[in-house]
N, C-alpha and C. Protein backbone atom coordinates (compact mmCIF):
# COMPACT_ATOMS: atom_id res chain seq x y z
N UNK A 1 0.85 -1.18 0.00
CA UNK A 1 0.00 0.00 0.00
C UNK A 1 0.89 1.24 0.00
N UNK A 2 0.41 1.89 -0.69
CA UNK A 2 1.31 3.43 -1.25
C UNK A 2 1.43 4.19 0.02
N UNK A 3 2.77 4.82 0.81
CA UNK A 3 2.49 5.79 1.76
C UNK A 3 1.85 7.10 1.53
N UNK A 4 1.35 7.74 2.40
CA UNK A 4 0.71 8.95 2.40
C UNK A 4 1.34 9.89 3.20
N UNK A 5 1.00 10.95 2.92
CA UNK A 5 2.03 12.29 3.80
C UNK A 5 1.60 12.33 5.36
N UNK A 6 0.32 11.73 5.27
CA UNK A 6 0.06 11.56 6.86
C UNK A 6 1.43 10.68 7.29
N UNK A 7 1.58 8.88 6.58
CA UNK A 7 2.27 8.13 7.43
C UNK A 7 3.50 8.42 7.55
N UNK A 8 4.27 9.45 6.58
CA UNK A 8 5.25 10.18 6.78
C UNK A 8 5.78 10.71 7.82
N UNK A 9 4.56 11.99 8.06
CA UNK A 9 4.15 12.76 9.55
C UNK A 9 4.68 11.58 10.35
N UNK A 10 3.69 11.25 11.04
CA UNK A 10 3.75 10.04 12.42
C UNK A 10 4.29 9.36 11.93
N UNK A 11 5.28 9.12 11.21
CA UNK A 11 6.50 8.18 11.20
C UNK A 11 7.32 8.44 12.14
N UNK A 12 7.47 7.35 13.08
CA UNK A 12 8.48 7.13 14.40
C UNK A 12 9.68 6.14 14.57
N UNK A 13 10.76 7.28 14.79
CA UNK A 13 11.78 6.50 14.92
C UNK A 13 12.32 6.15 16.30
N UNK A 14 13.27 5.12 16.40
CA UNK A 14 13.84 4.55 17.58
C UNK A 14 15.19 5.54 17.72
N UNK A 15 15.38 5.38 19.17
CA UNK A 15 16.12 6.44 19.18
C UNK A 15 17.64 5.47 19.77
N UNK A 16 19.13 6.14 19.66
CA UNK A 16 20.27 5.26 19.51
C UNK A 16 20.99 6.77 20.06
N UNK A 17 21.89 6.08 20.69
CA UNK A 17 23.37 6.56 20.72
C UNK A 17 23.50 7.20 19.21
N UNK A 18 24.12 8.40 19.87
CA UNK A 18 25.24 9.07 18.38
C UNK A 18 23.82 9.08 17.35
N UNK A 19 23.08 9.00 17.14
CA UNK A 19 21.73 8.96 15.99
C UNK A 19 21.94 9.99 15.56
N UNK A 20 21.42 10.19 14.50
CA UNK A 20 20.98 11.68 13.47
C UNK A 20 20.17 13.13 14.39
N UNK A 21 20.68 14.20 14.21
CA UNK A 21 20.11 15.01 14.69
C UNK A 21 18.22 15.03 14.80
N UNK A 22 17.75 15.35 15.83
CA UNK A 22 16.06 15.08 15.41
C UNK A 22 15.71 16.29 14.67
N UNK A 23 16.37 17.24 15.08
CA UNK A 23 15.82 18.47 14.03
C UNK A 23 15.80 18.53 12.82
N UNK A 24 16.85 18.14 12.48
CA UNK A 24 17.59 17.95 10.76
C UNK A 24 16.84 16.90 10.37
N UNK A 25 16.20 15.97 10.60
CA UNK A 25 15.45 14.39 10.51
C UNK A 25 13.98 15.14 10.58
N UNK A 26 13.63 15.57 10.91
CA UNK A 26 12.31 16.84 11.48
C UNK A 26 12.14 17.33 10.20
N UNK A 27 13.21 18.06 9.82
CA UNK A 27 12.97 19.30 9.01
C UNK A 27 13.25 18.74 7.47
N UNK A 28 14.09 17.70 7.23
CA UNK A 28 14.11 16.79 5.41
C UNK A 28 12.87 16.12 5.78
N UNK A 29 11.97 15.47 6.84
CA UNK A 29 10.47 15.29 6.42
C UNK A 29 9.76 15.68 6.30
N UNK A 30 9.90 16.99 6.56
CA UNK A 30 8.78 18.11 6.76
C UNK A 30 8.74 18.04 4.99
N UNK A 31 10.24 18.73 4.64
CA UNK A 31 10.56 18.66 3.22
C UNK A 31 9.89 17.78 2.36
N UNK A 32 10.27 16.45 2.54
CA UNK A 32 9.63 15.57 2.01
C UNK A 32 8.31 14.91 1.86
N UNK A 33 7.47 15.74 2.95
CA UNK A 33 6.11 15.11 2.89
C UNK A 33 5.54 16.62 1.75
N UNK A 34 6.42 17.46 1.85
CA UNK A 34 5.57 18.90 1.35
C UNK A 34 5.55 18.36 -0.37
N UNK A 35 6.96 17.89 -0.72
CA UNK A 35 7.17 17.42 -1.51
C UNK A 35 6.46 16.24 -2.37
N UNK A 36 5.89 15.29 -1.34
CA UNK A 36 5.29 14.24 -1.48
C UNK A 36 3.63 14.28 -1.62
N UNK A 37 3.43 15.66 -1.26
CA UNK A 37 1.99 15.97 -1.43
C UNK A 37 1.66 17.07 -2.59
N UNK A 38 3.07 17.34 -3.08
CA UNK A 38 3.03 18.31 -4.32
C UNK A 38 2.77 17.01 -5.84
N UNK A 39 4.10 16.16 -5.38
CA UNK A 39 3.60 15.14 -6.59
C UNK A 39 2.48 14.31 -5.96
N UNK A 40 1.57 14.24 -5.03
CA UNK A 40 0.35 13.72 -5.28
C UNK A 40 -0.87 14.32 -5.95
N UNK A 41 -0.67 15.86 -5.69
CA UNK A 41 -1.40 16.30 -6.67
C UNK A 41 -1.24 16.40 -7.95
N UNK A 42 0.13 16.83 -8.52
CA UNK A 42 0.29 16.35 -9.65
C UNK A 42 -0.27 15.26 -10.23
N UNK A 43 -0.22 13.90 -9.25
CA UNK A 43 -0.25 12.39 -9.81
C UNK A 43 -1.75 12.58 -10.45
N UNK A 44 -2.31 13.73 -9.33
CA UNK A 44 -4.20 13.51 -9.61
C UNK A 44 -4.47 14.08 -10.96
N UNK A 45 -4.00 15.73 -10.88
CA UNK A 45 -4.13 16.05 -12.31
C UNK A 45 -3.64 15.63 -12.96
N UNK A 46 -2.40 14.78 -13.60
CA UNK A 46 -2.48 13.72 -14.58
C UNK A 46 -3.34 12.82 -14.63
N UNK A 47 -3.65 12.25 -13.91
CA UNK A 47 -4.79 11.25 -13.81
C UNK A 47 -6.04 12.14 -14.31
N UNK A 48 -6.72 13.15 -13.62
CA UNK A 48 -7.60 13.68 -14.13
C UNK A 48 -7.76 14.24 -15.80
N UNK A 49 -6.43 14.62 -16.22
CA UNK A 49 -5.73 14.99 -17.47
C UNK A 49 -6.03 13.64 -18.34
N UNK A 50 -5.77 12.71 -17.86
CA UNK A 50 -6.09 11.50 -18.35
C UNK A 50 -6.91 11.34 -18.79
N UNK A 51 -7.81 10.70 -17.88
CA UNK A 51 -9.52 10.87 -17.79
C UNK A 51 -9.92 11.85 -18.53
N UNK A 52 -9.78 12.68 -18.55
CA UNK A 52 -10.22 13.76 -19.75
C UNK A 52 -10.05 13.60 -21.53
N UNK A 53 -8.38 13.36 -21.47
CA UNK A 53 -8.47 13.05 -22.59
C UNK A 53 -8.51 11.75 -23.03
N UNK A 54 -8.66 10.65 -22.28
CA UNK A 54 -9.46 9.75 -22.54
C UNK A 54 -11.17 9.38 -22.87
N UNK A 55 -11.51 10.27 -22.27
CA UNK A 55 -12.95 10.38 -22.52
C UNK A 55 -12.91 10.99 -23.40
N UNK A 56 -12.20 12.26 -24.12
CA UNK A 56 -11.97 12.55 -25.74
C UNK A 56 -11.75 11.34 -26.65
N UNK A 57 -11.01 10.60 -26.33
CA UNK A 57 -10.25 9.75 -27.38
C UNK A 57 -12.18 8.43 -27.24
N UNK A 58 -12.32 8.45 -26.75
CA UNK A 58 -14.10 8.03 -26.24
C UNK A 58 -14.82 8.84 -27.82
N UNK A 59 -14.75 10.16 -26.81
CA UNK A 59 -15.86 10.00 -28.04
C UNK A 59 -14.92 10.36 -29.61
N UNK A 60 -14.12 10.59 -30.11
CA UNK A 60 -14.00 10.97 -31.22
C UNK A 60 -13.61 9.29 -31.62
N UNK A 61 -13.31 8.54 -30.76
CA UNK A 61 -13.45 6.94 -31.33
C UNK A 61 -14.89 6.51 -31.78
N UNK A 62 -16.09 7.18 -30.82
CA UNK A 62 -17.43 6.70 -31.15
C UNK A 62 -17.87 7.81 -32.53
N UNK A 63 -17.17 9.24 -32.11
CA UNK A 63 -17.84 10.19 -33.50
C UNK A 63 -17.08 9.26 -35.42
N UNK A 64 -15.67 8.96 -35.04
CA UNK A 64 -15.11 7.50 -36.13
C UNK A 64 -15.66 6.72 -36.62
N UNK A 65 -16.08 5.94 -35.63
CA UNK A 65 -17.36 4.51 -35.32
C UNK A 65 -18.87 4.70 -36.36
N UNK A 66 -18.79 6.33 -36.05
CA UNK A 66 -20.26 7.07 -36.44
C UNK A 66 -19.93 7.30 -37.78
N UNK A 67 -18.98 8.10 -37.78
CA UNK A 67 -18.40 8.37 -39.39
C UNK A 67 -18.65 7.20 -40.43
N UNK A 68 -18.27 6.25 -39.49
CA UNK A 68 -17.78 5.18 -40.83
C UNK A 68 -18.87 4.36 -41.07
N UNK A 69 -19.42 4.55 -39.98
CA UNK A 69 -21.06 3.61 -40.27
C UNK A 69 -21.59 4.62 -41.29
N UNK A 70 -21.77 5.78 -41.20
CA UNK A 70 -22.10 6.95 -42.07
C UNK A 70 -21.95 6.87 -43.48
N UNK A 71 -20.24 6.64 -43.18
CA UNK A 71 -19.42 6.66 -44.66
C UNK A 71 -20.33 5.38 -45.37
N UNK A 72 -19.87 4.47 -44.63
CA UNK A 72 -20.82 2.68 -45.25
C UNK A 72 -22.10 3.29 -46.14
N UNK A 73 -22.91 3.09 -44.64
CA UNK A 73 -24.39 3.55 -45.07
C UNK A 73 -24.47 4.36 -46.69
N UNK A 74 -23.63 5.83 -46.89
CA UNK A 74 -23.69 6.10 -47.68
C UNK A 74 -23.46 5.76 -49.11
N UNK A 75 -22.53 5.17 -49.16
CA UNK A 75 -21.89 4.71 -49.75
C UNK A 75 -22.36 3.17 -50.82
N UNK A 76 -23.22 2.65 -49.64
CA UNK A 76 -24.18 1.61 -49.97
C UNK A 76 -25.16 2.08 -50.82
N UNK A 77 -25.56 3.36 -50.31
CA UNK A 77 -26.60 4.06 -50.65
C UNK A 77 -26.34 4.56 -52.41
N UNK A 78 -25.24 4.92 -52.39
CA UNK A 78 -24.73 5.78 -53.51
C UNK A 78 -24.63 4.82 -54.21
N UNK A 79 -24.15 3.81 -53.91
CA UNK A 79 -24.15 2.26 -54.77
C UNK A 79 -25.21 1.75 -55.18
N UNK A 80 -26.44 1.79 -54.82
CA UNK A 80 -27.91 1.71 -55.12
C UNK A 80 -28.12 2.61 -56.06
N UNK A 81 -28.11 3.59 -55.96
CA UNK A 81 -28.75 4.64 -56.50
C UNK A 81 -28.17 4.21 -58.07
N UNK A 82 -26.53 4.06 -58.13
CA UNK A 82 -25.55 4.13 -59.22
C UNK A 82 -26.80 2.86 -60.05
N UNK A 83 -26.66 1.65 -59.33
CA UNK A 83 -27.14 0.45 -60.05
C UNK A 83 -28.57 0.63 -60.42
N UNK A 84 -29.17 1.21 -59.64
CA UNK A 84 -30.75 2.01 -60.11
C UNK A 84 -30.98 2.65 -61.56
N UNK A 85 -30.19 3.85 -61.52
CA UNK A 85 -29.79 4.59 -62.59
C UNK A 85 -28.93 3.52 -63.85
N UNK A 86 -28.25 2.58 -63.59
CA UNK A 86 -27.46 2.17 -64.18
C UNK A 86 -28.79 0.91 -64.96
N UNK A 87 -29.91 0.61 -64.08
CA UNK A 87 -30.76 -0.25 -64.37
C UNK A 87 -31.93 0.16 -65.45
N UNK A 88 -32.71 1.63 -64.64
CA UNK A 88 -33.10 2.53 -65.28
C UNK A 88 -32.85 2.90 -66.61
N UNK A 89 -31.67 3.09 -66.77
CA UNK A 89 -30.74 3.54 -68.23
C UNK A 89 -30.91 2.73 -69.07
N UNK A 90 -30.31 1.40 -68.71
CA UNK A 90 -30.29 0.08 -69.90
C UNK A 90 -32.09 -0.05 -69.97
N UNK A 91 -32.78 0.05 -69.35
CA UNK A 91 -34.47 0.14 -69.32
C UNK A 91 -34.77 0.93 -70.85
N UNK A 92 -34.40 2.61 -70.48
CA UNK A 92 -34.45 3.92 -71.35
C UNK A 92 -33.93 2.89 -72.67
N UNK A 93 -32.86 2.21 -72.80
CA UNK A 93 -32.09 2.58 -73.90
C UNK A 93 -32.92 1.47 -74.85
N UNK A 94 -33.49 -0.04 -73.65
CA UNK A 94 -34.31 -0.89 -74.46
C UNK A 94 -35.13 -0.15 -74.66
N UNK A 95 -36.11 0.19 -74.42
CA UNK A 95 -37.50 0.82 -75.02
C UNK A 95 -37.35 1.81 -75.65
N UNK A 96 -35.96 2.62 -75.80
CA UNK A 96 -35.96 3.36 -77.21
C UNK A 96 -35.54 2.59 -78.12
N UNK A 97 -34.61 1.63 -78.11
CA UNK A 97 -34.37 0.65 -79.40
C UNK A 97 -35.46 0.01 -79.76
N UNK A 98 -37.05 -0.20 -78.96
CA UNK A 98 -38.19 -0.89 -79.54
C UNK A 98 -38.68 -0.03 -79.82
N UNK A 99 -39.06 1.34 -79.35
CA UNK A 99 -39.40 2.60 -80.00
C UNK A 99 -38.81 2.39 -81.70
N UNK A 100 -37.57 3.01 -81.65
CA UNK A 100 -37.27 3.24 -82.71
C UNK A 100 -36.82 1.85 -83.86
N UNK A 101 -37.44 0.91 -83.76
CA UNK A 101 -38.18 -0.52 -84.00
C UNK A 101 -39.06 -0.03 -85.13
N UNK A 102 -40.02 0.30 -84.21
CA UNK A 102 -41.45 0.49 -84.25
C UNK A 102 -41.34 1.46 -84.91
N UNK A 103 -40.61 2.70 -85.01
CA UNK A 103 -41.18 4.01 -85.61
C UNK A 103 -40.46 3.56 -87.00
N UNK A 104 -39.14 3.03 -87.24
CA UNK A 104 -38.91 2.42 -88.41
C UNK A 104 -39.80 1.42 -89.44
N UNK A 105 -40.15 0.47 -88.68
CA UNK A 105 -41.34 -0.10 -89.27
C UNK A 105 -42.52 0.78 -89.89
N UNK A 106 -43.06 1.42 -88.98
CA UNK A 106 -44.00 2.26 -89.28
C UNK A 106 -43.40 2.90 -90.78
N UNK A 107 -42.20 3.81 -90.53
CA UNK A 107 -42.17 4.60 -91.87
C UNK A 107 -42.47 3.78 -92.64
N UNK A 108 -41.35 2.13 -93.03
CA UNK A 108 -41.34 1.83 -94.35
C UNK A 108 -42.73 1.23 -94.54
N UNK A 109 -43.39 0.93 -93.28
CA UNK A 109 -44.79 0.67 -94.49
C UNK A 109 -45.44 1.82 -95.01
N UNK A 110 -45.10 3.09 -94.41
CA UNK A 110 -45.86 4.15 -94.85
C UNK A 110 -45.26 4.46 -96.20
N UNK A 111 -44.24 4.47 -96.49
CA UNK A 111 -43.28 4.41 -97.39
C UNK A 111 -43.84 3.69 -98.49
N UNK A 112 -44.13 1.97 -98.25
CA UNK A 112 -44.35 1.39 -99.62
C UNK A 112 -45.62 1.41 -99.83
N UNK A 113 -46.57 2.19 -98.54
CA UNK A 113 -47.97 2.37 -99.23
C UNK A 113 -48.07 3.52 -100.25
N UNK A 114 -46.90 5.10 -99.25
CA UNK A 114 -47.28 5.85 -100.25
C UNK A 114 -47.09 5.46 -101.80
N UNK A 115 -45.60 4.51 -102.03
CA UNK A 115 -45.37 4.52 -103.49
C UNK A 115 -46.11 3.86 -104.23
N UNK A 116 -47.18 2.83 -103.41
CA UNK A 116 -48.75 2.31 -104.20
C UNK A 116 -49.18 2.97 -104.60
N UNK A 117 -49.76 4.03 -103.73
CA UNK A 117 -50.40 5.12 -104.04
C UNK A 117 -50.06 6.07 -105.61
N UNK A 118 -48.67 6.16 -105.37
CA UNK A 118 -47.78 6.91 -106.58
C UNK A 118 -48.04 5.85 -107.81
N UNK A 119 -47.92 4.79 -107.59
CA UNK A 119 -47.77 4.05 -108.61
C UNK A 119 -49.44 3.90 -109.49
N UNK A 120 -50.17 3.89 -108.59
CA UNK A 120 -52.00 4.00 -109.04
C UNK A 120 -52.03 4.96 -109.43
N UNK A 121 -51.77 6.18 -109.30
CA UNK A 121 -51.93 7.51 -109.52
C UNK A 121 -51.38 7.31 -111.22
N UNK A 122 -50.35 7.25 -110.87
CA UNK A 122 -49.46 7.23 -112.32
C UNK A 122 -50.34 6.74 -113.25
N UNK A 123 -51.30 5.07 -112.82
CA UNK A 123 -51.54 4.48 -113.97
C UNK A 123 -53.08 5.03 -113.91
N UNK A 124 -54.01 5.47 -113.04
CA UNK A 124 -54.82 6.75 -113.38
C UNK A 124 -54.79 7.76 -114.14
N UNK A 125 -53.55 8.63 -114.07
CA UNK A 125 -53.01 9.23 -114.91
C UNK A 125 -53.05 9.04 -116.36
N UNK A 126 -52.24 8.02 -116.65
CA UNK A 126 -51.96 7.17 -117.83
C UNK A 126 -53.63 6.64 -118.26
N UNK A 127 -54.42 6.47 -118.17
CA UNK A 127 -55.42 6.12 -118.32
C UNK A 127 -56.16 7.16 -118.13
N UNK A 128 -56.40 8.59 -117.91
CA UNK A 128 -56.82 9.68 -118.17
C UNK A 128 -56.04 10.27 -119.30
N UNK A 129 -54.96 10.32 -119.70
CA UNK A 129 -54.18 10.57 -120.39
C UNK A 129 -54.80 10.23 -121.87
N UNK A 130 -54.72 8.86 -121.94
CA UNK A 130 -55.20 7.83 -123.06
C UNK A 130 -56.54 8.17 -123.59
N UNK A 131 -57.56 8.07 -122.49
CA UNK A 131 -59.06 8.71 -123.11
C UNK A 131 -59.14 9.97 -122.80
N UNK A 132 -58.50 10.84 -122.52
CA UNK A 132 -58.45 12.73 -122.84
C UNK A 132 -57.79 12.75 -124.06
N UNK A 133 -56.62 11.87 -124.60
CA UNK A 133 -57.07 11.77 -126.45
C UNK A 133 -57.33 11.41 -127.24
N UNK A 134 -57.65 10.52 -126.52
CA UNK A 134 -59.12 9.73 -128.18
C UNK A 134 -59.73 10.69 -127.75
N UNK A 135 -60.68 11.34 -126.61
CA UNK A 135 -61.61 12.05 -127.00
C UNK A 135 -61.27 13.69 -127.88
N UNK A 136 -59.99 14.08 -127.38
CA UNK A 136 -59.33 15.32 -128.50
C UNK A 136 -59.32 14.86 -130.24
N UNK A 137 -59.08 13.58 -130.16
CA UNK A 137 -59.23 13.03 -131.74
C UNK A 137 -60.15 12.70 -132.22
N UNK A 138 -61.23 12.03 -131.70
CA UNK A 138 -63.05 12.15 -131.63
C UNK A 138 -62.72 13.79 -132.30
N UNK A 139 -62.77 14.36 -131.47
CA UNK A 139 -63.34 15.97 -131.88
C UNK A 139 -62.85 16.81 -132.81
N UNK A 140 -61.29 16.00 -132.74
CA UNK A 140 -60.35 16.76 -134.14
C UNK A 140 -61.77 16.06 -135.48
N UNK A 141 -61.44 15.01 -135.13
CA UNK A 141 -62.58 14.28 -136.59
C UNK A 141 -63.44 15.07 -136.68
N UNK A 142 -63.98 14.82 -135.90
CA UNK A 142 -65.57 15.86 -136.18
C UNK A 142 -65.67 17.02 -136.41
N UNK A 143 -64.87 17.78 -136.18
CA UNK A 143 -64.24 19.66 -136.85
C UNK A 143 -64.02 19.19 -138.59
N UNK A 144 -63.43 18.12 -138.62
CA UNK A 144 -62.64 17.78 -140.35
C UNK A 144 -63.91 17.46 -140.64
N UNK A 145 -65.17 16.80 -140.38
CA UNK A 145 -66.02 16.31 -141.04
C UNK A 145 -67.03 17.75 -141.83
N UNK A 146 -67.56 17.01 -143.21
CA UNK A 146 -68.58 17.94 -144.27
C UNK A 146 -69.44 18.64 -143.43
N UNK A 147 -70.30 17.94 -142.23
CA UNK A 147 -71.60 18.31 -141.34
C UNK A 147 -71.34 19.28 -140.55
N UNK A 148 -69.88 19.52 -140.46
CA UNK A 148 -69.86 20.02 -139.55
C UNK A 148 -70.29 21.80 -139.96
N UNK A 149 -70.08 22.45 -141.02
CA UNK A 149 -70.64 23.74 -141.79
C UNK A 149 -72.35 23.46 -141.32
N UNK A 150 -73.15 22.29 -141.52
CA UNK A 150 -74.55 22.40 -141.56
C UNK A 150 -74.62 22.56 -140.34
N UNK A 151 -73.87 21.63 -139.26
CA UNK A 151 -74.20 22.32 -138.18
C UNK A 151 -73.98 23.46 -137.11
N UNK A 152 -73.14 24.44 -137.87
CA UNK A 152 -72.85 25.77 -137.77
C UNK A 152 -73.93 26.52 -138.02
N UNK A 153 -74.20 26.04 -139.12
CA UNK A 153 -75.86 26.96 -139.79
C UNK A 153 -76.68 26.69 -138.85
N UNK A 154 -77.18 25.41 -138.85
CA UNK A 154 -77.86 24.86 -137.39
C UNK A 154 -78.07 25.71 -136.44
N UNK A 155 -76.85 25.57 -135.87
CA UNK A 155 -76.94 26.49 -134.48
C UNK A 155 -77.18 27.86 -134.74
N UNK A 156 -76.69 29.01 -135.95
CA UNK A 156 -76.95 30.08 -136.35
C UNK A 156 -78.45 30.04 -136.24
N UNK A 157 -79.06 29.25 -136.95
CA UNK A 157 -80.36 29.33 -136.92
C UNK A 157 -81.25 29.59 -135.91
N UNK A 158 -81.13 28.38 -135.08
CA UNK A 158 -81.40 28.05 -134.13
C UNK A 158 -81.37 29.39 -132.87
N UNK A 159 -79.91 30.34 -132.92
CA UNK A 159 -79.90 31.47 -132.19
C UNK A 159 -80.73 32.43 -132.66
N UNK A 160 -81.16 32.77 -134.26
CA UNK A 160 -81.75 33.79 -134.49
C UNK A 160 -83.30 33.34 -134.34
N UNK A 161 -83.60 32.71 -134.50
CA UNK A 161 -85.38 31.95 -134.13
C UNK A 161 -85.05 32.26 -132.37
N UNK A 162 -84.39 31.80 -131.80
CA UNK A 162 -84.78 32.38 -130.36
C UNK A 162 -84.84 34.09 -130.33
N UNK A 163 -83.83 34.69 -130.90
CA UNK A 163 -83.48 36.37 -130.74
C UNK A 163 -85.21 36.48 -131.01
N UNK A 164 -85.35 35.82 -132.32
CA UNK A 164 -87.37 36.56 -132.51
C UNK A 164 -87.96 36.16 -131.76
N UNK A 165 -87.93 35.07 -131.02
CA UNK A 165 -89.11 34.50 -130.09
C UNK A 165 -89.11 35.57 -128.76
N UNK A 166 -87.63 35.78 -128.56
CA UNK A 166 -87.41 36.20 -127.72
C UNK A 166 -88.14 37.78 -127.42
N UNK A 167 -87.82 38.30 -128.62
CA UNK A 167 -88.57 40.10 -129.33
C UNK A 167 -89.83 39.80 -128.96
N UNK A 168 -90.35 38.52 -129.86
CA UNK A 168 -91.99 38.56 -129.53
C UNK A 168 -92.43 38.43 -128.44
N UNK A 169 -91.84 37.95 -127.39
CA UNK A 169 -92.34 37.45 -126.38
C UNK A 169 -92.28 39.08 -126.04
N UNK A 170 -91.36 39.64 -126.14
CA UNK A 170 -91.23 40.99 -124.87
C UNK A 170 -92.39 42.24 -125.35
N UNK A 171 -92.67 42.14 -127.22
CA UNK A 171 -93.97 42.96 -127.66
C UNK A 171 -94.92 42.37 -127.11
N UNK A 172 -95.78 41.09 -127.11
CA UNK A 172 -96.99 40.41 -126.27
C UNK A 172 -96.68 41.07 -125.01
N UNK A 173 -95.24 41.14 -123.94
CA UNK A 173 -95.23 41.28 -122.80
C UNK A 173 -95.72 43.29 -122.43
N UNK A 174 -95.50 44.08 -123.51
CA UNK A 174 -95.78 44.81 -123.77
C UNK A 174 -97.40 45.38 -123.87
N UNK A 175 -97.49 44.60 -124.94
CA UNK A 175 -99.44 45.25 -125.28
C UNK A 175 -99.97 44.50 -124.10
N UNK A 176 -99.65 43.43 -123.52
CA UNK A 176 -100.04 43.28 -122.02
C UNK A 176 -100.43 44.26 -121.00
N UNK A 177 -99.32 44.10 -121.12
CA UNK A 177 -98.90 45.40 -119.63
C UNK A 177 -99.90 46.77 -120.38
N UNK A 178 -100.14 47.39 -121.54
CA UNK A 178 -100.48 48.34 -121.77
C UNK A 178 -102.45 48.11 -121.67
N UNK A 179 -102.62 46.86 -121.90
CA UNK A 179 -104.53 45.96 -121.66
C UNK A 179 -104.77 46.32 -120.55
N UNK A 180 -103.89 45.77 -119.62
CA UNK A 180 -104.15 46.01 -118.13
C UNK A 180 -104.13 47.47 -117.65
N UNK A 181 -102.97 48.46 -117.95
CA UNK A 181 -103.52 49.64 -117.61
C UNK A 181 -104.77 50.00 -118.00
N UNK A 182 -105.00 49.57 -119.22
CA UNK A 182 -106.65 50.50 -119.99
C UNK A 182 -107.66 50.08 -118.78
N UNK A 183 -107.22 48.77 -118.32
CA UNK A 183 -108.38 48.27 -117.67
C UNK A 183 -108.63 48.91 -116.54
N UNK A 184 -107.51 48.83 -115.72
CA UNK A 184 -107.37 49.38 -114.70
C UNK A 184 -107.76 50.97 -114.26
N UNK A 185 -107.69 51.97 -115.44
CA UNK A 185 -107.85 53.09 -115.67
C UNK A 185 -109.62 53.01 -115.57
N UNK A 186 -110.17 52.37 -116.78
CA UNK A 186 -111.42 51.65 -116.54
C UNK A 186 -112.25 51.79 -115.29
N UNK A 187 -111.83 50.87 -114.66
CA UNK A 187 -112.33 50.15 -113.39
C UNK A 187 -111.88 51.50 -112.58
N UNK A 188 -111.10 51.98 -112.67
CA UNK A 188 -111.01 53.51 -111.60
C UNK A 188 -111.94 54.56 -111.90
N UNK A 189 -112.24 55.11 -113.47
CA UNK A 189 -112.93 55.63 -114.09
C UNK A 189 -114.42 55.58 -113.43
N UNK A 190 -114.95 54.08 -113.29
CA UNK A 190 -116.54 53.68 -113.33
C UNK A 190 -116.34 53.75 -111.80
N UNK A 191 -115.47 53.92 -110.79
CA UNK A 191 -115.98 53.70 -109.46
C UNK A 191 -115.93 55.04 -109.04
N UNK A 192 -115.04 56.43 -109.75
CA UNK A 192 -115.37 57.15 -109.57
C UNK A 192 -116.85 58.03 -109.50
N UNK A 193 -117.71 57.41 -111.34
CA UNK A 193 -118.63 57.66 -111.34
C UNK A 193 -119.78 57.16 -110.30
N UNK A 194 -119.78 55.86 -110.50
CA UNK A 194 -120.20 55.49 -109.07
C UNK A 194 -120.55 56.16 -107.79
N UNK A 195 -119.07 56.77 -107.21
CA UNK A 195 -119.22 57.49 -106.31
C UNK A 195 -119.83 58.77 -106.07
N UNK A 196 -120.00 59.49 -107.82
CA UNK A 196 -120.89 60.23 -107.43
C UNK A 196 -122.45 60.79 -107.83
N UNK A 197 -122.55 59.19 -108.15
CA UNK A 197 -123.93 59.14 -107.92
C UNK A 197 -124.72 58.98 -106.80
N UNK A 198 -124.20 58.31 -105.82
CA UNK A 198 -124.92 57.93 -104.45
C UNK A 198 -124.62 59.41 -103.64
């Protein structure tokens, strides 16, 4: 067991012939306990110094501990996310390669319908073409033909008999219109008299 400055103190010696002065023996323990209670406090604040920064080295071992579970965690996390995105992506890139599948397909049938289309047209064409001139050659003939002077006259005719029908109709429409006034004049005439007879 460690001495203490007390057992120092009441430390008792035997006493001898010729022995050490008691004063001088008195006064290096006095020394020595003053001494002995200077490094006990010391001993404490190191110890307490200790304890202190041991309980630092505590927690910045547990704030470490924390970190790295942190770091992990994250890290796991970031690793998810990567393979997510990385899953996601190859997802995007299939369904645009069936997209653009599909939108390819699509054109070329649109493609070889339109050139059906082009190609009917053409032979519509070609077949409007064909009977727009036989019928121009029909009609060339028929300009070259003898009848065709009679039926110039024809139709000459035919316009000036309407021009007269037409005249006559508008003189009848005339002495008409001029019957009806007489009448009308008439019939105003006799109701005047009429009126003043009564």
């Amino acid at each position: 067991m460690p001495l203490t400055p007390l057992d120092i103190h009441n430390k008792e010696f035997s006493r001898r012939l010729r022995g050490y002065d008691e004063d001088e023996v008195n006064e290096f323990l006095d020394q020595v306990i003053k001494d002995y209670e200077g490094m006990i406090r010391d001993n404490k604040d190191l110890q307490n110094q200790l304890l202190a920064v041991q309980e630092r080295l505590d927690h910045f071992a547990n704030l470490e501990e924390t970190l790295s579970k942190t770091i992990i965690v994250a890290q796991e996390a970031a690793d998810e996310v990567k393979n997510n995105a990385k899953k996601e992506a190859q997802l995007i890139i299939k369904e645009s390669e069936k997209n653009a599948d599909r939108i390819i397909n699509e054109s070329l049938s649109k493609a070889r319908k339109v050139s059906m289309e082009v190609e009917e047209l053409k032979k519509q064409a070609s077949i409007y073409r064909t009977r727009f001139r036989t019928l121009v050659e029909a009609q060339l003939e028929l300009l070259s033909q003898d009848g065709w002077d009679a039926l110039e006259n024809q139709t000459r005719e035919l316009e000036r008999t309407s021009s007269e029908r037409q005249e006559r109709n508008e003189r009848e429409r005339e002495q008409w219109n001029r019957e009806r006034e007489r009448l009308e004049d008439r019939e105003a005439e006799e109701s005047r008299s009429s009126g003043d007879v009564y």
